[in-house]
Protein backbone atom coordinates (compact mmCIF):
# COMPACT_ATOMS: atom_id res chain seq x y z
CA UNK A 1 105.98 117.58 -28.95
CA UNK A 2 104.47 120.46 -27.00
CA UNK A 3 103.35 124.06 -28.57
CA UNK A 4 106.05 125.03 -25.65
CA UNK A 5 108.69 123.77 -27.05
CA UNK A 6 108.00 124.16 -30.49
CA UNK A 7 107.42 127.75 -29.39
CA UNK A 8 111.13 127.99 -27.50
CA UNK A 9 112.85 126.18 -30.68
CA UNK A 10 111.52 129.01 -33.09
CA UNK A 11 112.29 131.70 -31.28
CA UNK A 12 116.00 130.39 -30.61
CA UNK A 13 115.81 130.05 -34.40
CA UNK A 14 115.09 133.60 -35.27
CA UNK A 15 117.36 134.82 -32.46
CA UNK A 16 119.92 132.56 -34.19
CA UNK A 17 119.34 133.92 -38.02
CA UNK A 18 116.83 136.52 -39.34
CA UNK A 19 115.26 135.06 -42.50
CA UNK A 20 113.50 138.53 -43.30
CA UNK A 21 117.43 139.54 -44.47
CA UNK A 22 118.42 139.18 -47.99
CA UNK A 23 121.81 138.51 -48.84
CA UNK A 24 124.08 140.01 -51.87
CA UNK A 25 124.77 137.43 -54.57
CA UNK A 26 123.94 133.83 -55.58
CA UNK A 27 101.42 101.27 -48.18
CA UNK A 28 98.14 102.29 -50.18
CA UNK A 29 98.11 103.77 -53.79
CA UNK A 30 98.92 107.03 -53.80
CA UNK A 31 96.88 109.67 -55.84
CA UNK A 32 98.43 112.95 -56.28
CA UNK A 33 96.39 116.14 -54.49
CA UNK A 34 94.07 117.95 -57.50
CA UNK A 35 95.99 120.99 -58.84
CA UNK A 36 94.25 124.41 -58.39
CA UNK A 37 94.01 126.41 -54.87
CA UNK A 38 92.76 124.95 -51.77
CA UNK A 39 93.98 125.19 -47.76
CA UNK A 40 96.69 123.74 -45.66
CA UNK A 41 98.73 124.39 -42.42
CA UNK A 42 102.73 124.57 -42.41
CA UNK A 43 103.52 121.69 -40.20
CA UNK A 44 107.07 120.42 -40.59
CA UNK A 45 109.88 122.69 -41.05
CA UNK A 46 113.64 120.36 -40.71
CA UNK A 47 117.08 121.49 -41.43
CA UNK A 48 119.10 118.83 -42.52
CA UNK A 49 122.59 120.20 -42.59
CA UNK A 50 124.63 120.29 -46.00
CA UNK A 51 124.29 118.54 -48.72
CA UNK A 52 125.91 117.71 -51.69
CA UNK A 53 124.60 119.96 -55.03
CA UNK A 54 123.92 118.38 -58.06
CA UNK A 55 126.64 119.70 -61.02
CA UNK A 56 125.35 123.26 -62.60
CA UNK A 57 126.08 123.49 -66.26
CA UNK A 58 128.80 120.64 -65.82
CA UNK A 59 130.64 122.68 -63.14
CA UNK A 60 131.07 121.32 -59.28
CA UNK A 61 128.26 123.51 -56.99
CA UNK A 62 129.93 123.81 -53.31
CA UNK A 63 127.64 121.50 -50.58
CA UNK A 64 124.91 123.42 -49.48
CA UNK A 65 122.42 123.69 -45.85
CA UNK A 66 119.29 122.26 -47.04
CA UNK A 67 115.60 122.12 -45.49
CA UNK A 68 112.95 120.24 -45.79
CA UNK A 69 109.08 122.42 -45.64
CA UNK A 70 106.20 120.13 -45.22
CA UNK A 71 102.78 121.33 -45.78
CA UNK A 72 99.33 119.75 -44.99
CA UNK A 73 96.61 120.31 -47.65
CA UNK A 74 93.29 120.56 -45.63
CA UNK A 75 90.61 121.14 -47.88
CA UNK A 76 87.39 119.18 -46.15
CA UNK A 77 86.48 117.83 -49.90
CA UNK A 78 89.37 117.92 -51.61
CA UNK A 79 92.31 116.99 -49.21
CA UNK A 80 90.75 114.79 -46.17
CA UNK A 81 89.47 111.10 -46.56
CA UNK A 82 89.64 108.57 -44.75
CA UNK A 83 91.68 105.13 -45.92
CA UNK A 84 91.32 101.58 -44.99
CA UNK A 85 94.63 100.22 -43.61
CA UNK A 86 95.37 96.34 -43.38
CA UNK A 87 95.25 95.34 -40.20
CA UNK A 88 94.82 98.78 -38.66
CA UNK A 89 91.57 99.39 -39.82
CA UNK A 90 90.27 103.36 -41.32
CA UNK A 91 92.36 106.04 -40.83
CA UNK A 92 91.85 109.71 -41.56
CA UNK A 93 94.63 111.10 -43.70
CA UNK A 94 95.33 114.06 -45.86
CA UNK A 95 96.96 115.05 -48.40
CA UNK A 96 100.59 116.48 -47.75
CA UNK A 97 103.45 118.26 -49.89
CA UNK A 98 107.01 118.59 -48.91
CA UNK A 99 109.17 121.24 -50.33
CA UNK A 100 113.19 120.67 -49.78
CA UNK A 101 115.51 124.14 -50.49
CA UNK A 102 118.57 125.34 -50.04
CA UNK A 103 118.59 127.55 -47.23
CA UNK A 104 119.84 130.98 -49.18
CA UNK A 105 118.41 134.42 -48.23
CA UNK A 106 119.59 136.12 -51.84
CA UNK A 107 116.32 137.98 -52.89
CA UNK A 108 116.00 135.55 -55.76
CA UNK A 109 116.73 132.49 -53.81
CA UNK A 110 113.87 130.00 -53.75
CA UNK A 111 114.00 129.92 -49.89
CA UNK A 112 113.78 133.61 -49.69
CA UNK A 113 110.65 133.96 -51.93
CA UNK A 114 109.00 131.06 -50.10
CA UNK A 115 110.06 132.72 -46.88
CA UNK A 116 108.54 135.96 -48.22
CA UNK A 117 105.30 134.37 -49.19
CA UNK A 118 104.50 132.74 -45.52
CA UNK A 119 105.52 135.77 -43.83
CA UNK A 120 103.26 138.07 -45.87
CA UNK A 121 104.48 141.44 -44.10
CA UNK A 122 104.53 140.75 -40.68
CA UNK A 123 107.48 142.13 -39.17
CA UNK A 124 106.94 140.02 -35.72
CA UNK A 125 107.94 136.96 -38.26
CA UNK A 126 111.73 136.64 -38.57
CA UNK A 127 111.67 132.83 -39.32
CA UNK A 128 110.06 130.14 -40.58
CA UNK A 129 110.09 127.87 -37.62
CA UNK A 130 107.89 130.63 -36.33
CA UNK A 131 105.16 129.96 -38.27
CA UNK A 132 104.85 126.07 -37.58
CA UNK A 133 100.85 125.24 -37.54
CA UNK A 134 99.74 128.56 -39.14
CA UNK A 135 96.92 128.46 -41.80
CA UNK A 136 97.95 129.43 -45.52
CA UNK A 137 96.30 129.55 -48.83
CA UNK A 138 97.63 127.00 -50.99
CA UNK A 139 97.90 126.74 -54.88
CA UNK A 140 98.92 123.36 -55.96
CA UNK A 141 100.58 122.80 -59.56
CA UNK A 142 100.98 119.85 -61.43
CA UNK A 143 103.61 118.81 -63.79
CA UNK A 144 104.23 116.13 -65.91
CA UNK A 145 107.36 114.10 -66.23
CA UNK A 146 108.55 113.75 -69.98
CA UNK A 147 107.00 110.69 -70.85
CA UNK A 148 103.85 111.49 -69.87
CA UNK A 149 103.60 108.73 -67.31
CA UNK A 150 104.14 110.69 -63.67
CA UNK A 151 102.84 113.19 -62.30
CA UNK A 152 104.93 115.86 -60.13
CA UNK A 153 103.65 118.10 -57.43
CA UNK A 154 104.68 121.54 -56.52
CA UNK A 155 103.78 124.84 -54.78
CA UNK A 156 105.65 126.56 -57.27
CA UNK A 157 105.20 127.60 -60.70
CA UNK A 158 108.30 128.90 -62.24
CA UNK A 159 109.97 129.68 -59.23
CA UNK A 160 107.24 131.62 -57.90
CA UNK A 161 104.88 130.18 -55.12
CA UNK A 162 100.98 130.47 -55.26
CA UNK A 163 100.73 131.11 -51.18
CA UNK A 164 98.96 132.98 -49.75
CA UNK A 165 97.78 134.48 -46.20
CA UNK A 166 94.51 132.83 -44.67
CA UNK A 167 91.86 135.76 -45.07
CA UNK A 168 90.63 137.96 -48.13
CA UNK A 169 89.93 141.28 -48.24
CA UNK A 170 86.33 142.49 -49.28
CA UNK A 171 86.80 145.33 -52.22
CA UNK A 172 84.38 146.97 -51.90
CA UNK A 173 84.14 147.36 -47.86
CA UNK A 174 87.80 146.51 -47.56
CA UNK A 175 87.13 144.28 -44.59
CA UNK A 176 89.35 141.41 -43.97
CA UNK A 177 87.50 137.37 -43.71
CA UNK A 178 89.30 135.10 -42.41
CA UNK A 179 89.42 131.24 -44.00
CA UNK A 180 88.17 128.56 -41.84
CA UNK A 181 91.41 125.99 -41.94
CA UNK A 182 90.76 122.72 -40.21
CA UNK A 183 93.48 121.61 -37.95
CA UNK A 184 96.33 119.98 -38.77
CA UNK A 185 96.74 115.94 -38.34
CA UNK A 186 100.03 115.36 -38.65
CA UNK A 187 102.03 116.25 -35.74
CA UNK A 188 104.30 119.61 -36.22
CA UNK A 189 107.67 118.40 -36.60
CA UNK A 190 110.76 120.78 -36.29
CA UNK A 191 114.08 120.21 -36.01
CA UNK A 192 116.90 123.16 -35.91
CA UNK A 193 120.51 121.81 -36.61
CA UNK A 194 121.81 124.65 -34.61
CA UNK A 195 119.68 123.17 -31.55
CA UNK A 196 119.36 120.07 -31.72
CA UNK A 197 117.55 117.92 -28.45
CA UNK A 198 116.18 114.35 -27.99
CA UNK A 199 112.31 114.90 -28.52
CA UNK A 200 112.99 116.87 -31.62
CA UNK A 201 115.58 114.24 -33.02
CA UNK A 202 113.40 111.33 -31.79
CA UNK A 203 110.14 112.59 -33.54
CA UNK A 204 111.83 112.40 -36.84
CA UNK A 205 112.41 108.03 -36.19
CA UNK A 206 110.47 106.39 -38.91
CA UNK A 207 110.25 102.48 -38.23
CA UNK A 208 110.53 99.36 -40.17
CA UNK A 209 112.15 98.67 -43.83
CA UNK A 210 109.75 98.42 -47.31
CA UNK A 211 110.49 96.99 -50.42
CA UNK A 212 111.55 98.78 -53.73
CA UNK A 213 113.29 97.95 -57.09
CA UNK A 214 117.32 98.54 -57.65
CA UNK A 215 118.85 98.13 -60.53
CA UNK A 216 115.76 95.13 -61.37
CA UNK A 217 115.94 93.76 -57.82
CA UNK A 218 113.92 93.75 -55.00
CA UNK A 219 115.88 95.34 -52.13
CA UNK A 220 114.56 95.99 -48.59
CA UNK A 221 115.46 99.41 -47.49
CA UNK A 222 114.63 101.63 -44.35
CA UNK A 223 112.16 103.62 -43.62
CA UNK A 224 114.25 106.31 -41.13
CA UNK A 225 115.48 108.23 -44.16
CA UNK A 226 115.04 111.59 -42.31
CA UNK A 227 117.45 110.81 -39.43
CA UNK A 228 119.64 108.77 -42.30
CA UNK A 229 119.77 111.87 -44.92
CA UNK A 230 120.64 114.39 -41.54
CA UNK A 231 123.25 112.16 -40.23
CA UNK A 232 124.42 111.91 -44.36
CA UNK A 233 125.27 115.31 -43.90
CA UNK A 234 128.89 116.57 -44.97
CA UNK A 235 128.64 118.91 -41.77
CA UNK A 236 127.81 116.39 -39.52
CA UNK A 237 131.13 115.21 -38.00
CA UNK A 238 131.50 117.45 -35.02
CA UNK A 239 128.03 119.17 -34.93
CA UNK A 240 125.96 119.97 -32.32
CA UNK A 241 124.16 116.60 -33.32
CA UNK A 242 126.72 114.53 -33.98
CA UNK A 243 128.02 115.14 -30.52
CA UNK A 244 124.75 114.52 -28.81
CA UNK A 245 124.32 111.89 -30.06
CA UNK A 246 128.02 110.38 -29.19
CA UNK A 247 127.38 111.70 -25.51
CA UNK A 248 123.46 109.56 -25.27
CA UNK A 249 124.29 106.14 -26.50
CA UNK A 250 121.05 105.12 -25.67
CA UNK A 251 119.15 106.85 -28.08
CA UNK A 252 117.68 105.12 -30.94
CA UNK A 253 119.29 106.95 -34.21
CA UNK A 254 117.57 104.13 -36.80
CA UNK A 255 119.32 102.04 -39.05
CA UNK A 256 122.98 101.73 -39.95
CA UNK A 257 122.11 101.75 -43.61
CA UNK A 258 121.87 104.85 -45.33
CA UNK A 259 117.74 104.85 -47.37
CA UNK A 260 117.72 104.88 -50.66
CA UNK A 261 114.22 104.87 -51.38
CA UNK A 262 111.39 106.75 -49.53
CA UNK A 263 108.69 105.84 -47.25
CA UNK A 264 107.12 109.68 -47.79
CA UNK A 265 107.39 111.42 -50.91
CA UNK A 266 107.73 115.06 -51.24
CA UNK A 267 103.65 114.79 -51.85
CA UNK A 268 101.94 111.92 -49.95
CA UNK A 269 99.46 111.17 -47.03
CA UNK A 270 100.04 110.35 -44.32
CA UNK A 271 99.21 106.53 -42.61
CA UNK A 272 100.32 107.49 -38.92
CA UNK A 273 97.11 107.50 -36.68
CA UNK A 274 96.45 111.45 -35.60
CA UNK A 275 96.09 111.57 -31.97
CA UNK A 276 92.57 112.05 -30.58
CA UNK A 277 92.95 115.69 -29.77
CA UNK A 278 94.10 116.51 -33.43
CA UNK A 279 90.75 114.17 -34.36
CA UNK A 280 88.46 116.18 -32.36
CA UNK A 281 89.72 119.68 -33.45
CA UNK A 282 89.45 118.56 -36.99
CA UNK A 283 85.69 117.80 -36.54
CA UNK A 284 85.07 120.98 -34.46
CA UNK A 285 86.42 122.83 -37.11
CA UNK A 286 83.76 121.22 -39.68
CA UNK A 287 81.06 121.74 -37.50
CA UNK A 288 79.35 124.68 -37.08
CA UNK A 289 81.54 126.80 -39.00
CA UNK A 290 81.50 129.09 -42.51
CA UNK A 291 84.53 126.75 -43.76
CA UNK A 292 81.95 125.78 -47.03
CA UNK A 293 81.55 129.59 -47.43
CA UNK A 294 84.75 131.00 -47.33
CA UNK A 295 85.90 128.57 -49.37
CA UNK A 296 83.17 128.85 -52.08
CA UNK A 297 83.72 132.99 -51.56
CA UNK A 298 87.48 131.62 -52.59
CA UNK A 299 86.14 129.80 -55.23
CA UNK A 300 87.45 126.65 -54.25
């Protein structure tokens, strides 16, 4: 997908709805990314229509536009290996955290404070979309499930996200240093249910089934749960989408079954090869640069 139309997609997006408003009212084992701060790009930012809400207090919550906000974590020595792959052979990965929200702008909403956080003042930023492949500050928390026995991820801590913009400030000369942020490996993935198109809809196509346990059994389930949980969407009969997709028969919208496992987690790395541009950036990046010093200035 081009920086063009990536570019063209966010600013029809802000056009469409300023996020800087605030409303009134309401394959291989995975190891989870080390808590504590380190680096990362914004590199996936999907609206997935509305959703059912899970019961508040016992009462019915209305359906609800959700989005899903992927981050890459790109810390050289914390984030960034490489991975043997059968049959494939090494592949670089790194580390990656996906945050899903409803999309509310109240001042208290979770999507506004997260919106707040990655805009960091600049007024020239009305949307997230905008910000696809920027550099951020990261701070990554770890939580434990009850039992003791999983480990979940977040860029939150209650409610409140540890982001922050790419540079520090000096204070005692009050000069601003920018962070050296490796570019990203994954591709940037958008995809605005207000606009939909083919090359955004057809970069979200995950192939082939895996294997996971229902109810005791081994059931094969596919992969394509991005397109699957979109087209799941109470608002999708009669959308923009929905219609394009009635008027190109051709196009490939995955399997019939709806997923009910997951092939990415809302923290995992990625297994997809980067392309060879992506590789060579990433290298550039390490070469030659103050990335070990800003970080260590950082304290990371």
């Amino acid at each position: 997908m081009s920086h063009d139309m990536i570019a063209d997609l966010a600013a029809k997006a802000a056009a469409n709805e300023d996020q800087t408003e605030v409303t009134q009212g309401g394959d291989y084992e995975y190891t989870p990314p080390p808590a504590g701060k380190t680096i990362g790009r914004l590199v996936e930012y999907i609206e997935i229509g509305k959703q059912p809400q899970k019961p508040y207090q016992g009462k019915p919550k209305p359906d609800a536009e959700e989005v899903w906000i992927g981050f890459e974590l790109l810390h050289p020595k914390k984030n960034i290996r490489e991975i043997e792959i059968e049959g494939e052979g090494k592949k670089t990965v790194a580390d990656f955290i996906r945050v899903r929200l409803t999309k509310k702008l109240g001042e208290k909403a979770k999507f506004k404070k997260l919106f707040n956080k990655l805009q960091y003042g600049r007024a020239d930023k009305k949307h997230i979309a905008q910000m696809l492949g920027e550099a951020f500050i990261l701070e990554v928390f770890h939580n434990k499930s009850e039992d003791g026995k999983k480990i979940y991820v977040n860029l939150d801590k209650d409610g409140e996200y540890g982001i922050q913009a790419p540079f520090i400030i000096d204070p005692l000369t009050e000069e601003r240093k920018d962070i050296t942020v490796p570019a990203h490996i994954r591709p940037l993935r958008i995809f605005l249910w207000d606009f939909p198109n083919k090359e955004t809809w057809d970069s979200l196509f995950i192939d082939g089934t895996r294997t996971m346990k229902v109810d005791g059994k081994d059931v094969e389930v596919s992969r394509n749960y991005v397109q699957e949980t979109i087209m799941k969407a109470t608002n999708y009969e009669g959308s923009a989408l929905h219609q394009m997709l009635s008027e190109v028969p051709d196009l490939d919208i995955g399997g019939s079954e709806a997923t009910q496992g997951k092939a990415e987690t809302t923290t995992t790395s990625t297994t997809k090869s980067p392309s060879e541009d992506a590789l060579e950036q990433l290298e550039a990046s390490k070469s030659g640069s103050s990335a070990d010093d800003d970080l260590a200035a950082l304290g990371l």
